[in-house]
Protein backbone atom coordinates (compact mmCIF):
# COMPACT_ATOMS: atom_id res chain seq x y z
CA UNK A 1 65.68 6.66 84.60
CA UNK A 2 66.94 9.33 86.50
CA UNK A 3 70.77 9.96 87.28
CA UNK A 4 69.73 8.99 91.14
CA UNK A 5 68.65 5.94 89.78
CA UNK A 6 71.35 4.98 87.70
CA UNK A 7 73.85 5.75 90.36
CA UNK A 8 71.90 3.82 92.96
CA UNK A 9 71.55 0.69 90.52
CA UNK A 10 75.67 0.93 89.77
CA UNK A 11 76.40 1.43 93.50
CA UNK A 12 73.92 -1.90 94.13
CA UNK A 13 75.51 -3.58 91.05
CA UNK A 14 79.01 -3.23 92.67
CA UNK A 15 80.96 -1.85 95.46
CA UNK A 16 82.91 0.39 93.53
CA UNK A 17 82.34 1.96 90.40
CA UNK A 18 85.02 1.59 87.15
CA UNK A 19 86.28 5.09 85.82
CA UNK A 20 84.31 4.19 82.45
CA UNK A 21 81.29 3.58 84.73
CA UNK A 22 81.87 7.12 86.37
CA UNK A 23 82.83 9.13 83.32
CA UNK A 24 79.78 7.72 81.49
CA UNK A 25 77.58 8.92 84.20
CA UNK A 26 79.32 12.13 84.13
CA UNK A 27 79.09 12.82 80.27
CA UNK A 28 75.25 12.57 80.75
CA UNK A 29 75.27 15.65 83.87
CA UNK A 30 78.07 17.75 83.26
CA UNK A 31 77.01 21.18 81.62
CA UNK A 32 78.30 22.38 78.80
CA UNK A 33 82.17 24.27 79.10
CA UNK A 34 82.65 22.06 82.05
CA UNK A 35 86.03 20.34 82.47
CA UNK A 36 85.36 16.70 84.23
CA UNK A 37 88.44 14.82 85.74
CA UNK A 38 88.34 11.83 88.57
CA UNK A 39 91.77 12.02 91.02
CA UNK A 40 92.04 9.21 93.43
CA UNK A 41 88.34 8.53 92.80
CA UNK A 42 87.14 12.43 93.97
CA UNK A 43 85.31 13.66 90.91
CA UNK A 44 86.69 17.55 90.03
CA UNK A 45 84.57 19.77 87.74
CA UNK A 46 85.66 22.99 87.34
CA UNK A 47 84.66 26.26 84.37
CA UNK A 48 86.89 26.94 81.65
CA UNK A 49 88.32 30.72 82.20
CA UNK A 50 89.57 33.03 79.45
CA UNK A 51 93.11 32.79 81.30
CA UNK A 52 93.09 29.23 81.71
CA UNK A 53 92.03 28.94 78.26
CA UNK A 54 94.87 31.44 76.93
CA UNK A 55 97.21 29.56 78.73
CA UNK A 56 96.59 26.01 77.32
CA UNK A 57 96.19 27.74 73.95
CA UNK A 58 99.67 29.84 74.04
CA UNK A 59 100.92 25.95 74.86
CA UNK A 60 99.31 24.24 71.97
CA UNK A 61 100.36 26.96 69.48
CA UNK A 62 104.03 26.59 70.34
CA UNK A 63 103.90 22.72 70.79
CA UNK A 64 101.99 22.54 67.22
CA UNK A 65 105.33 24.36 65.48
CA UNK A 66 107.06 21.29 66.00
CA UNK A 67 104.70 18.44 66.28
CA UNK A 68 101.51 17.54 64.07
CA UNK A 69 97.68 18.11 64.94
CA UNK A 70 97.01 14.77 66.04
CA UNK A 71 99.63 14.15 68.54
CA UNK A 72 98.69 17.46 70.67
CA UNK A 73 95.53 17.09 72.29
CA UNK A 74 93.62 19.23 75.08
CA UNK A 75 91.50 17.99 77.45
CA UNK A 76 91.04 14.30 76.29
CA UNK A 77 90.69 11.55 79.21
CA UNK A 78 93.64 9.66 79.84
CA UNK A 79 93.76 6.97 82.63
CA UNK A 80 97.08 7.08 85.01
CA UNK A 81 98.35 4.37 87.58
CA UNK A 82 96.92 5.34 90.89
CA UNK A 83 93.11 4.67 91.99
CA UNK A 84 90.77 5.56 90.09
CA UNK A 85 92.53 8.42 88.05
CA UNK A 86 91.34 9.25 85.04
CA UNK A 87 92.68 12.92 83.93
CA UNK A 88 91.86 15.62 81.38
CA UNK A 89 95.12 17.39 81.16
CA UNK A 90 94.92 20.57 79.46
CA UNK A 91 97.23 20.12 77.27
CA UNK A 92 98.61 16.32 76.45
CA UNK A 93 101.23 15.75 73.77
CA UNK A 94 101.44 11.63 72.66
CA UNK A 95 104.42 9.88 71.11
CA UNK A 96 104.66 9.40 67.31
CA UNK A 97 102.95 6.05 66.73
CA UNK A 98 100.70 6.01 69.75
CA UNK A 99 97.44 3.90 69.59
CA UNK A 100 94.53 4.08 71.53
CA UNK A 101 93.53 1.25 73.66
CA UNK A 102 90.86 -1.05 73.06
CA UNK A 103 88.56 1.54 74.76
CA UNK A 104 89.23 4.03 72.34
CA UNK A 105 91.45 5.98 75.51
CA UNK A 106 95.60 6.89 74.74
CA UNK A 107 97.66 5.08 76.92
CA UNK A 108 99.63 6.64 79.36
CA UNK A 109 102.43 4.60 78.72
CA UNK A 110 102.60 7.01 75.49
CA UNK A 111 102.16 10.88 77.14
CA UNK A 112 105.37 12.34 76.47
CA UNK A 113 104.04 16.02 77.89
CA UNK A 114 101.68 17.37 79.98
CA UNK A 115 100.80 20.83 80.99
CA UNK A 116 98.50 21.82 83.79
CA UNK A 117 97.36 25.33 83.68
CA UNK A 118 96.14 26.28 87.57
CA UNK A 119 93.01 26.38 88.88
CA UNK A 120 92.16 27.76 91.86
CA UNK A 121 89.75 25.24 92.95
CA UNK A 122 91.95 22.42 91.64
CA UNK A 123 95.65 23.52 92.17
CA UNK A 124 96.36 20.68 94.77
CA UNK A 125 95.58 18.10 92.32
CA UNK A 126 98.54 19.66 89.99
CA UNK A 127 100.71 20.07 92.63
CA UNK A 128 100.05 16.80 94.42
CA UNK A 129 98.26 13.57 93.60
CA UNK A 130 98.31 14.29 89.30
CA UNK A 131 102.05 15.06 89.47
CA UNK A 132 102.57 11.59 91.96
CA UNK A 133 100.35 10.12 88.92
CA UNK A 134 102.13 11.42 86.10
CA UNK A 135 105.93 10.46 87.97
CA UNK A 136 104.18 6.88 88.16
CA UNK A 137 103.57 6.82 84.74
CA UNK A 138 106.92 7.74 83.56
CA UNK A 139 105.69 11.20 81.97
CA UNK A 140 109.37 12.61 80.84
CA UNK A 141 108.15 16.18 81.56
CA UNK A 142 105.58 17.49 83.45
CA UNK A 143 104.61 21.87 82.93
CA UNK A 144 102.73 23.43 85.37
CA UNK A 145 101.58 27.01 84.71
CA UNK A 146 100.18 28.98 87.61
CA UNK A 147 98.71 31.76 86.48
CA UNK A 148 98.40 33.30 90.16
CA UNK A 149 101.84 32.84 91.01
CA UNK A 150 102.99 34.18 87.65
CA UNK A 151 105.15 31.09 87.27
CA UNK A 152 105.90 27.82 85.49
CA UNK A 153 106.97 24.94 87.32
CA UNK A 154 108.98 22.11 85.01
CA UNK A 155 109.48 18.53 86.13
CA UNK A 156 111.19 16.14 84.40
CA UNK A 157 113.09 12.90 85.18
CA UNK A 158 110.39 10.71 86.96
CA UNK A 159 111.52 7.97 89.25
CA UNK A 160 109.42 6.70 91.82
CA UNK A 161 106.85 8.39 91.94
CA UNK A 162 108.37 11.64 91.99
CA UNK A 163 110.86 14.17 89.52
CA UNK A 164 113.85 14.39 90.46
CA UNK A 165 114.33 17.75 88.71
CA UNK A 166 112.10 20.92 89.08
CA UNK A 167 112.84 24.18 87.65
CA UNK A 168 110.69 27.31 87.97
CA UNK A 169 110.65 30.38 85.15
CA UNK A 170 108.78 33.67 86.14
CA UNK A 171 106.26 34.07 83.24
CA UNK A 172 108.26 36.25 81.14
CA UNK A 173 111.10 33.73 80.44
CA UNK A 174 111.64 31.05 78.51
CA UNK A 175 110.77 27.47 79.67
CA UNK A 176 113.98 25.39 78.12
CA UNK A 177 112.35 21.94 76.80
CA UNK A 178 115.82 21.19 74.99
CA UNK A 179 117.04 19.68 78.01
CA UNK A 180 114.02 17.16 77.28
CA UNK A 181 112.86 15.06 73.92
CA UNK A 182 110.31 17.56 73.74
CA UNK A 183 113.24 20.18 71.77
CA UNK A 184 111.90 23.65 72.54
CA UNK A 185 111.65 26.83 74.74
CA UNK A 186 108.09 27.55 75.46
CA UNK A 187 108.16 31.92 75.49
CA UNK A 188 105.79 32.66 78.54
CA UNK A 189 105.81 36.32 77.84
CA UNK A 190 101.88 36.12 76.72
CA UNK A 191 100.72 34.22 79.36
CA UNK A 192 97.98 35.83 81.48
CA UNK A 193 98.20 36.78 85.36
CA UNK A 194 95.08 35.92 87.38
């Protein structure tokens, strides 16, 4: 069968597909070092760049002084309130004691971080419907890194749908996570310009 036909016979098997119907079609056609994530049911594939990747890894690094292996994760699918949004953050950290669902997914109930590292192609998402997503949610603090702005963007306090509180570091600075649970300053002095 080809991926036509399996999309055809889903389409004529319901009106609208499930994101565990969509991401399993996806895992079968997405090449490899392809990032796949579904916002408000628009399907978003974009390359993995050496910045983007230096980014998320700087992040990881710094978050892994503090926390253990398995709560950190990069890139794993979580599903967020909205429709049909299923995300890959780029860099996800869950709370101590967090289970995965009976799909085998974390629960968003349980993200107590996420950073975003800009993407051209993508940036909107960050910026708009993921962050609405992740305020929904109740995600205590939300990182943005923009790599073509030089800049981090930090949101915490959701309510709403929204954060109430944004703060913006030039990459060069420290972002202060002490304010948050999180108990850190991220150093942004490595982080690549695009």
């Amino acid at each position: 069968m080809t991926v036509l036909e399996d999309r055809i016979e889903m389409a004529e098997a319901d009106d609208e597909l499930t994101l565990d119907e969509l991401f399993e079609s996806l895992e079968r056609t997405t090449p490899e070092g392809y990032k796949v994530e579904i916002v408000e049911g628009a399907i978003f594939m974009s390359p993995q760049r050496d910045t983007h990747w230096e980014i998320i890894l700087d992040i990881v690094e710094q978050l892994r002084t503090k926390y253990p292996r398995k709560r950190v994760k990069s890139d794993v699918r979580v599903d967020y309130p909205g429709h049909l949004n299923g995300f890959a953050s780029d860099v996800t950290l869950v709370a101590e004691g967090a289970e995965k669902n009976e799909k085998g997914l974390w629960r968003c109930q349980d993200i107590e971080f996420v950073a975003e590292v800009i993407s051209k192609g993508t940036a909107h998402n960050d910026y708009g419907p993921k962050k609405t997503a992740y305020a929904l949610a109740e995600v205590p603090v939300y990182l943005i890194a923009d790599p073509y702005q030089g800049k981090c963007h930090l949101y915490t306090q959701p309510k709403d749908g929204d954060y109430l509180t944004e703060t913006t570091v030039v990459f060069g600075g420290g972002v202060d996570l002490n304010v948050t649970d999180i108990g850190l300053t991220l150093k942004t002095d490595e982080f690549p310009r695009d």
